[in-house]
Protein backbone atom coordinates (compact mmCIF):
# COMPACT_ATOMS: atom_id res chain seq x y z
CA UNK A 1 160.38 103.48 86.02
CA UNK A 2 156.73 103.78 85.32
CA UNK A 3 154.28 103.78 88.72
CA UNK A 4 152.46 100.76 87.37
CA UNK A 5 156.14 99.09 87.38
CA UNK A 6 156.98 100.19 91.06
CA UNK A 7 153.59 99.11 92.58
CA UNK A 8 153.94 96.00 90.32
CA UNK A 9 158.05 95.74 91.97
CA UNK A 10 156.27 96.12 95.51
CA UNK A 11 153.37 93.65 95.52
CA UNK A 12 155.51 91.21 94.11
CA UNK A 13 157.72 91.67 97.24
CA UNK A 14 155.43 91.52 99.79
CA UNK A 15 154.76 88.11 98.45
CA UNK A 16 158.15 86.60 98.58
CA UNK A 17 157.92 86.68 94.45
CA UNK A 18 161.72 86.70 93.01
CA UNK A 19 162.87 89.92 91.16
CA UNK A 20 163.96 87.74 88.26
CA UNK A 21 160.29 86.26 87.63
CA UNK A 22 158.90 89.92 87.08
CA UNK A 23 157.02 89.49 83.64
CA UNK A 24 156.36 93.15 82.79
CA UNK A 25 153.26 92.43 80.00
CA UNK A 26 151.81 90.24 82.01
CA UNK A 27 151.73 91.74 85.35
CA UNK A 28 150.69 95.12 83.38
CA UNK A 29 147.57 93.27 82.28
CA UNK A 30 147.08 91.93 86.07
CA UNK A 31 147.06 95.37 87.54
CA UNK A 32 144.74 96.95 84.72
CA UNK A 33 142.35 94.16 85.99
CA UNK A 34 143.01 94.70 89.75
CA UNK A 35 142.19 98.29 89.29
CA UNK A 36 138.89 97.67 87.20
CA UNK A 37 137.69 95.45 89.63
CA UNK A 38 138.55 97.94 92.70
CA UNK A 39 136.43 100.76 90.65
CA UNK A 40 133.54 98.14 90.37
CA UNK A 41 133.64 97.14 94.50
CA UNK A 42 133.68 100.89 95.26
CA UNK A 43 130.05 101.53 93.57
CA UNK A 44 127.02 102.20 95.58
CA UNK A 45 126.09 99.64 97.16
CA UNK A 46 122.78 97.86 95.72
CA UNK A 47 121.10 94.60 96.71
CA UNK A 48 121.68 91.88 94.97
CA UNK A 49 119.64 88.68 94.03
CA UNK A 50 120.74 85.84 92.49
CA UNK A 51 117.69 85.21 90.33
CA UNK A 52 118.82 88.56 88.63
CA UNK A 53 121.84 90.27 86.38
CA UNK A 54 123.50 93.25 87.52
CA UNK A 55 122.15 96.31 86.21
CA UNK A 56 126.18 96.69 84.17
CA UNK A 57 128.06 93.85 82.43
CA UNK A 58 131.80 94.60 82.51
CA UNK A 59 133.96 92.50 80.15
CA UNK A 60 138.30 92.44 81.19
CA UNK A 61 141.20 91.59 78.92
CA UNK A 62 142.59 88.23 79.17
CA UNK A 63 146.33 87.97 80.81
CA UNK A 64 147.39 87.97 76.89
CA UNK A 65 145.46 90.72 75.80
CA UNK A 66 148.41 93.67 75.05
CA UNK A 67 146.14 96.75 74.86
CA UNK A 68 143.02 97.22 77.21
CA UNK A 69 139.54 96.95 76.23
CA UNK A 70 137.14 100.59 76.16
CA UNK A 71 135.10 101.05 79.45
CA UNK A 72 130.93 99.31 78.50
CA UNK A 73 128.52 101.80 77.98
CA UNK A 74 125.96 102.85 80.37
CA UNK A 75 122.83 100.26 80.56
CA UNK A 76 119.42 101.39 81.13
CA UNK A 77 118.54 99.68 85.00
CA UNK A 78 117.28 97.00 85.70
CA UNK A 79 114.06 96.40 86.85
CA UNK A 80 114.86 95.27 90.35
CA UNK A 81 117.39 98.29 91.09
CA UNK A 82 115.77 100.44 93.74
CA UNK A 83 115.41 104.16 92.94
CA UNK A 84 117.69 106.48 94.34
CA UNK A 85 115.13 108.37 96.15
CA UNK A 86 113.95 105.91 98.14
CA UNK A 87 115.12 103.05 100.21
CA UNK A 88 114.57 99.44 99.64
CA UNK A 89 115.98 97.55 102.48
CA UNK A 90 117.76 94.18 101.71
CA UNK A 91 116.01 92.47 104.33
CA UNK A 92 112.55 93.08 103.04
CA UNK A 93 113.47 93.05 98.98
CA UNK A 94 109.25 93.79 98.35
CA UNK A 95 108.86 97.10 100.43
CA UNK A 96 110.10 100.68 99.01
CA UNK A 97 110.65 103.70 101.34
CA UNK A 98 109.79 106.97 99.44
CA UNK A 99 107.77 108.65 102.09
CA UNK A 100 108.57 111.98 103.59
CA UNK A 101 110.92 112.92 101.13
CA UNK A 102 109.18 116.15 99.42
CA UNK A 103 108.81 114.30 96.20
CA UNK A 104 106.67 116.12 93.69
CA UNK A 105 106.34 113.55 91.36
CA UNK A 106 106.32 108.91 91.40
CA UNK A 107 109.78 107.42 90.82
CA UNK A 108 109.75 104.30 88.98
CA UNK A 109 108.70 101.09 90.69
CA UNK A 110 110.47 98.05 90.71
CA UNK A 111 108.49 94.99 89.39
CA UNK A 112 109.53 93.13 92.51
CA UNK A 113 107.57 95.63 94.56
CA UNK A 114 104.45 94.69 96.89
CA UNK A 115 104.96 97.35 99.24
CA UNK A 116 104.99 100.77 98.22
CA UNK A 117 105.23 103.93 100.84
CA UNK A 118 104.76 107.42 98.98
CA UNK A 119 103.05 109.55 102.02
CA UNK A 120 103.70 112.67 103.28
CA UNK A 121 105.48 114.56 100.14
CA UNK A 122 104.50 116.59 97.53
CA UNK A 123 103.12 114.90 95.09
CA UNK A 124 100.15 116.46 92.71
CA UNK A 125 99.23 113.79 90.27
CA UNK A 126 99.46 109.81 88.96
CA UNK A 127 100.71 109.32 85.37
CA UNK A 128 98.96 106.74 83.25
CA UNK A 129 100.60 103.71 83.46
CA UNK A 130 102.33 104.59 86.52
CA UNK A 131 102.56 101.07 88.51
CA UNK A 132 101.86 99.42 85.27
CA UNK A 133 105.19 97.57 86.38
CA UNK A 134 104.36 96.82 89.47
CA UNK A 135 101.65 94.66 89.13
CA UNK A 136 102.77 92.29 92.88
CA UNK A 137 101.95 95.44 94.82
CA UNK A 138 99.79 94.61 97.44
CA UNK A 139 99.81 97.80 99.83
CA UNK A 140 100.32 101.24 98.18
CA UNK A 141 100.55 104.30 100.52
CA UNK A 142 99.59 107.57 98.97
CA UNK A 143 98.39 109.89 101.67
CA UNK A 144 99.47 113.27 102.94
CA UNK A 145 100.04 114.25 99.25
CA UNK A 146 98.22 116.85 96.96
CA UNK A 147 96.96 114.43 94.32
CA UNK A 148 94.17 115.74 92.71
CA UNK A 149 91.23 114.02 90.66
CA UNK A 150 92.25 115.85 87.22
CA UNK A 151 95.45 114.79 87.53
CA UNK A 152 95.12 111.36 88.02
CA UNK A 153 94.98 108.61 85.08
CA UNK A 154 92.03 106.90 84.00
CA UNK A 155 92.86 103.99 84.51
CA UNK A 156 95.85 104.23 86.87
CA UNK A 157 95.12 101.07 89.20
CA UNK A 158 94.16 98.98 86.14
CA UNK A 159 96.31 96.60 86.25
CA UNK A 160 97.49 95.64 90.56
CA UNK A 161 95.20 92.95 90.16
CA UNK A 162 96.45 91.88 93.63
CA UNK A 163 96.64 95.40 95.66
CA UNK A 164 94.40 94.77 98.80
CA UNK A 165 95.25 98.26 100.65
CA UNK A 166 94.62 101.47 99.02
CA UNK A 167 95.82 104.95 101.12
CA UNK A 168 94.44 107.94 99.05
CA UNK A 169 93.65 110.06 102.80
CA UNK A 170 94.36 113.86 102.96
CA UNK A 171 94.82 115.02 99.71
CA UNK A 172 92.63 117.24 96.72
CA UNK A 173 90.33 114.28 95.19
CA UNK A 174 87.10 115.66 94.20
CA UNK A 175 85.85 111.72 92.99
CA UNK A 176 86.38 108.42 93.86
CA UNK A 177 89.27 106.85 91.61
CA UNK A 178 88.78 103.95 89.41
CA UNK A 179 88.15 101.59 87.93
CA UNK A 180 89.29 100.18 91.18
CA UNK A 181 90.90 96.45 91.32
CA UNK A 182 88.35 93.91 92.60
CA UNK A 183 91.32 92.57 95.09
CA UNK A 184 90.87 95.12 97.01
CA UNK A 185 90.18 94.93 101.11
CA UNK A 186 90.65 98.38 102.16
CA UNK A 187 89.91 101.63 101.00
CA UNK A 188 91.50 104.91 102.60
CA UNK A 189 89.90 108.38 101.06
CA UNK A 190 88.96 110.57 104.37
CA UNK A 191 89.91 114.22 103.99
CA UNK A 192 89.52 114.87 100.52
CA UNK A 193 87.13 116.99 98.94
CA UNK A 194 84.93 113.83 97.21
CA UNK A 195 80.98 115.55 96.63
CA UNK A 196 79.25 112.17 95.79
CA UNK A 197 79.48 108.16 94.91
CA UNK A 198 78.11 107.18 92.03
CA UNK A 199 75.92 104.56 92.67
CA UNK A 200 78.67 102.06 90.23
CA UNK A 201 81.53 103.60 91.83
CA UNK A 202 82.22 100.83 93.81
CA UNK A 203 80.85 98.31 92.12
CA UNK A 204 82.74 95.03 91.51
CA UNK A 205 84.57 95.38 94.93
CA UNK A 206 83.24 92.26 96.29
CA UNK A 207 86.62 91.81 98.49
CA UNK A 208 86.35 95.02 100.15
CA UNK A 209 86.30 94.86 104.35
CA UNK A 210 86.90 98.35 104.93
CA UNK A 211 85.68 101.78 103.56
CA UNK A 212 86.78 105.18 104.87
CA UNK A 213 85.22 108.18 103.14
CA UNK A 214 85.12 110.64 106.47
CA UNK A 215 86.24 114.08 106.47
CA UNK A 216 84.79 114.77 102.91
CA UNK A 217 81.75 116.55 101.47
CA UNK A 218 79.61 113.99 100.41
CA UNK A 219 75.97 114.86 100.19
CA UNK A 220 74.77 111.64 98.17
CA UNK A 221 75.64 107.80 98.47
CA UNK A 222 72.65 105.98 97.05
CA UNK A 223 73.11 102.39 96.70
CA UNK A 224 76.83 102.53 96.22
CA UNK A 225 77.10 99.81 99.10
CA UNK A 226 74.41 97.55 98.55
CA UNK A 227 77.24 95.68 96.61
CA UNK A 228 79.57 95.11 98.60
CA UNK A 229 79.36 91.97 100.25
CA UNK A 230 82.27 91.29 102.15
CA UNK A 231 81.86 94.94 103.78
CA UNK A 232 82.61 94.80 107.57
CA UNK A 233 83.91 99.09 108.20
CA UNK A 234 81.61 101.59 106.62
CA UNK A 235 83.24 105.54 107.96
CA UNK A 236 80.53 108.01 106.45
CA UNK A 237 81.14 110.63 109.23
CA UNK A 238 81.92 113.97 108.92
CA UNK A 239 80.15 114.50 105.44
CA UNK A 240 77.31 116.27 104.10
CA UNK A 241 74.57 113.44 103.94
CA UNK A 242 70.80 114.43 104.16
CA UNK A 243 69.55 110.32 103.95
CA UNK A 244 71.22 107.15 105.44
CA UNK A 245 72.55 105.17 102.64
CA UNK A 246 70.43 102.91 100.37
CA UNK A 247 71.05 99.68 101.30
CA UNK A 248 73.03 98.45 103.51
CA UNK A 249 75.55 95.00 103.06
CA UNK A 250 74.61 91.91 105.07
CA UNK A 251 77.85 91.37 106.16
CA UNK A 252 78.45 95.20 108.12
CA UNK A 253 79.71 95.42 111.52
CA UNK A 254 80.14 98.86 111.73
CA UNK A 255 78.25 101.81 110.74
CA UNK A 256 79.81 105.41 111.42
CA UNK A 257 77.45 108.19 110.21
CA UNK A 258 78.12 110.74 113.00
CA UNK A 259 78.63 114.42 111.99
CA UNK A 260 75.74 114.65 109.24
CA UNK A 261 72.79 116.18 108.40
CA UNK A 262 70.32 112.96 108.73
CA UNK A 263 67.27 113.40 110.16
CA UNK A 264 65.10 110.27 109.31
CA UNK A 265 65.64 106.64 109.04
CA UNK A 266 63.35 104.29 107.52
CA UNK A 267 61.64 101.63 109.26
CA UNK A 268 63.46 97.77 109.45
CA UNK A 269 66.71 99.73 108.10
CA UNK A 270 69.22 97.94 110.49
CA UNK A 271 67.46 94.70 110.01
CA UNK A 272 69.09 93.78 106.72
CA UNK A 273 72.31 93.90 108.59
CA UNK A 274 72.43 91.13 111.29
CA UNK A 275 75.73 91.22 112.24
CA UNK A 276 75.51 95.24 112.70
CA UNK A 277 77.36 95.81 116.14
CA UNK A 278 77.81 99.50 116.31
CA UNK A 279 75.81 102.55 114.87
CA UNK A 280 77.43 105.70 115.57
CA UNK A 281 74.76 108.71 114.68
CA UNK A 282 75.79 111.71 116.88
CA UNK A 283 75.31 115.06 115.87
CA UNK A 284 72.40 115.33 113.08
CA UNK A 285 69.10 116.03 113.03
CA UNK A 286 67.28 113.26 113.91
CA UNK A 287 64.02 113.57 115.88
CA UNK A 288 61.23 111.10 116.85
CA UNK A 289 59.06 112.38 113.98
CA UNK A 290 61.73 110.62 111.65
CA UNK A 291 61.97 107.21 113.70
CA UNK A 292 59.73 104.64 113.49
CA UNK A 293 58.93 102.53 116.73
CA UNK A 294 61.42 99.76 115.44
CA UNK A 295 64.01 101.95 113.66
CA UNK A 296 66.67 100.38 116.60
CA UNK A 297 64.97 97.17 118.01
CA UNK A 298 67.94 94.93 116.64
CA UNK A 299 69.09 91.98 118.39
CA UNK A 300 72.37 92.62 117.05
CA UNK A 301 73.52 95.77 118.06
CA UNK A 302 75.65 96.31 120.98
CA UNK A 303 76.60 100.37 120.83
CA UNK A 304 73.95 102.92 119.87
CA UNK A 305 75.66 107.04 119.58
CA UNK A 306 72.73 109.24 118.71
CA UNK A 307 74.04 111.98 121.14
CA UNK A 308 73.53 115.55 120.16
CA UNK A 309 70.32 115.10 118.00
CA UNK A 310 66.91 116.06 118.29
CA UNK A 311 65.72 113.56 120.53
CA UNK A 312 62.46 114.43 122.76
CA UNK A 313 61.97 110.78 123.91
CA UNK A 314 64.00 108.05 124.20
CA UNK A 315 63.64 105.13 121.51
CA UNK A 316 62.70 102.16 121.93
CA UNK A 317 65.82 99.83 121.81
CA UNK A 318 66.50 96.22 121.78
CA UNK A 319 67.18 94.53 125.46
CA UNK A 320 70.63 93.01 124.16
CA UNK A 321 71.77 96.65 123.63
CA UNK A 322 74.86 97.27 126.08
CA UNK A 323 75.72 100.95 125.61
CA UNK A 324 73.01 104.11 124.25
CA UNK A 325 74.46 107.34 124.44
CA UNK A 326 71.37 110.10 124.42
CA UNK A 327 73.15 113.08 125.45
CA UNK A 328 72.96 116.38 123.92
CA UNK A 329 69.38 115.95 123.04
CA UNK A 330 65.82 117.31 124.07
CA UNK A 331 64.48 114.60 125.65
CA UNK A 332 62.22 115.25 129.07
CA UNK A 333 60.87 111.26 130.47
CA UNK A 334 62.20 108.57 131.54
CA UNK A 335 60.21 105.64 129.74
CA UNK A 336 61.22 102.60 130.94
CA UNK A 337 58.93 100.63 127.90
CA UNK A 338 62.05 101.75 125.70
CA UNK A 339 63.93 99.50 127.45
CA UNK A 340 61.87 96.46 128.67
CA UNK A 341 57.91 95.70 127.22
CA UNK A 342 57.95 93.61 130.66
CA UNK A 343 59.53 94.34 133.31
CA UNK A 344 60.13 90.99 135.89
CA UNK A 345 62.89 88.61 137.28
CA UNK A 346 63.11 86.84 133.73
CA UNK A 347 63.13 90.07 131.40
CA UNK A 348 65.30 92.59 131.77
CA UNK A 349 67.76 94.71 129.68
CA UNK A 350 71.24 94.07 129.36
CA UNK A 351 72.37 97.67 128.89
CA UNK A 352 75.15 98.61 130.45
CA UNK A 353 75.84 102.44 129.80
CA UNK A 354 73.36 105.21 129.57
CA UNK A 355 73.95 108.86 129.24
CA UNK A 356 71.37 111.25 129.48
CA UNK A 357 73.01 113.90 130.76
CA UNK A 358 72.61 117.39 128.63
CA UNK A 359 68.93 116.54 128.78
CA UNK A 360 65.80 118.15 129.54
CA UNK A 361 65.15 114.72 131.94
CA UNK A 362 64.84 115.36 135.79
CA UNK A 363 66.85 112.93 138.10
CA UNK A 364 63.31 112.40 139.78
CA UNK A 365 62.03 111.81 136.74
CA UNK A 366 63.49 107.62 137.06
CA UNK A 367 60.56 105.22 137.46
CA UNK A 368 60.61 102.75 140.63
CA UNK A 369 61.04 99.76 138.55
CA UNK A 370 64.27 101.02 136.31
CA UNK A 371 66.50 98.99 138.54
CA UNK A 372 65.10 96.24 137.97
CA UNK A 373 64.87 96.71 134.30
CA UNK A 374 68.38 98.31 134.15
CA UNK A 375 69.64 96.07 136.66
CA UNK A 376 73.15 95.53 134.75
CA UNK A 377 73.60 98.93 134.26
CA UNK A 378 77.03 99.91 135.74
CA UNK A 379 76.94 103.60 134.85
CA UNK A 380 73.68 105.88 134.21
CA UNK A 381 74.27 109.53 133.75
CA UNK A 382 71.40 111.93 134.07
């Protein structure tokens, strides 16, 4: 007796069927549609949404049909289908998982895609019309990677018209990319090897709240930020500038310019800025020759870094300043007229923090009336 027969003769059994009501034909046509079915269910598992087909259509003969039908071929995926080198959890059906996988090139990405993670692996370079597809993603994570400038489309982020997040850190660009999408809020290139900005090469990013370009070798910004008006996080450190940059947006908060080469600021330069909170300017060159008496006399600023400079006097500062770090530099006096033009009950300074230390200053050096200029002042390191 065939082994189709016999499994047929058992199942029937187990459910109490009658020996005599064994149809042969039709229970043959059952069983090849029991055991097409149990090779379907045994397939790797992939999410499923009911908006969408599956990526195969599988068509089974009818309890009548005498002879079977030929297996379907092969369909190209569907768009949804997740990649199999990455993970795309079925809880969060917009986020893919290829990081930290030593990829050395993009897999395809899904349409329904607004979270992308590609960092940490091996990657060298961006195809044209990479995320062409993906044109929902919102977040795309490229750092820790070996991208390079030449190998990078034209016009690779043409078309996520909604990205917001960029991550480009730690890899081999020698330029800014773009055209860049005018949705975007943040902008992640530190530790590259990027020489200058174009003075255009940000322009149009009218959205953009945060800009990283530390950790590079930048030696010329211009006016590259004099557009952007929504710019709160501007991270220049760590670069090769000579000159502050021209310009700066109304709307910055932070200013991050430490590690440089600067050694002059022009006159009324913070005062474009009103909402400018804190100006980080340690270690460069700047010296009293290349300050004008105003250069910090904001109202707005509440954190002043220009340790490690070449400081010989202290500047003049604004009295709603609450913490001026000063040390590492040259300076020998204690002038009290950089913190208070009058010095009384009514006007005084509302500093907080002052280091000094690693100066040429002498602790005997502090004039009588300090406390009572610097009378908030919780910590004051000579």
């Amino acid at each position: 007796m065939p082994w189709a027969t016999t499994l047929i003769l058992i199942l029937a059994g187990l459910c109490g069927s009658a020996l005599g009501q064994y149809n042969e034909e039709e229970d043959l046509a059952w069983l090849q549609y029991y055991l097409r079915q149990s090779r379907v269910s045994s397939y790797n598992y992939v999410p499923y949404y009911e908006e969408e087909s599956p990526a195969y259509a599988y068509s089974y003969p009818s309890a009548t049909d005498s002879e079977p039908e030929p297996e379907p071929e092969p369909q190209q995926a569907a768009p949804w289908r997740c990649p199999q080198e990455c993970d795309c959890p079925p809880n969060f059906s917009s986020a893919m998982y290829c990081d930290t996988r030593n990829l050395r090139y993009l897999p395809f990405v899904p349409s329904r895609m607004k979270y992308v993670y590609f960092q940490n692996n091996l990657i060298t370079s961006i195809q044209e019309g990479a995320f062409d597809n993906a044109t929902e993603l919102e977040w795309l994570a490229l750092h820790n990677n070996q991208i390079s400038s030449e190998k990078m489309g034209k016009r690779v982020f043409g078309k996520l018209q909604r990205l917001e997040r960029l991550y480009m850190n730690n890899n081999n660009l020698t330029r800014l990319p773009g055209p860049l999408p005018r949705s975007l809020r943040e902008l992640h290139l530190s530790y590259n090897h990027i020489s200058k900005v174009p003075s255009n090469a940000l322009e149009g990013l009218e959205n953009l709240t945060a800009l990283y370009l530390s950790h590079n070798f930048i030696f010329e910004l211009g006016a590259s930020l004099k557009g952007l008006k929504s710019l709160i996080l501007a991270d220049l450190s760590y670069n090769n500038l000579r000159k502050v940059p021209d310009g700066l947006p109304a709307s910055l908060e932070q200013l991050y310019l430490e590690y440089n080469y600067i050694n002059a600021i022009p006159d009324d330069y913070f005062q474009v800025s009103p909402r400018l909170l804190y100006v980080r300017m340690s270690h460069n060159s700047l010296t009293n020759q290349g300050l004008s008496s105003n250069t910090f006399n904001s109202s707005s600023i509440l954190e002043l870094d220009l340790s490690y400079n070449r400081l010989q006097k202290i500047p003049r500062v604004n009295t709603n300043l609450e913490n001026l770090y000063l040390q590492g530099n040259q300076i020998n006096e204690f002038s009290i007229s950089s913190f208070c033009s009058v010095v009384d009950v009514m006007n005084y300074s509302r500093l907080q923090v002052l280091r000094l230390d690693g100066n040429e200053i002498k602790r005997n050096a502090v004039p009588p009336d300090a406390p009572l200029c610097l009378r908030r002042a919780t910590v004051i390191e000579i």
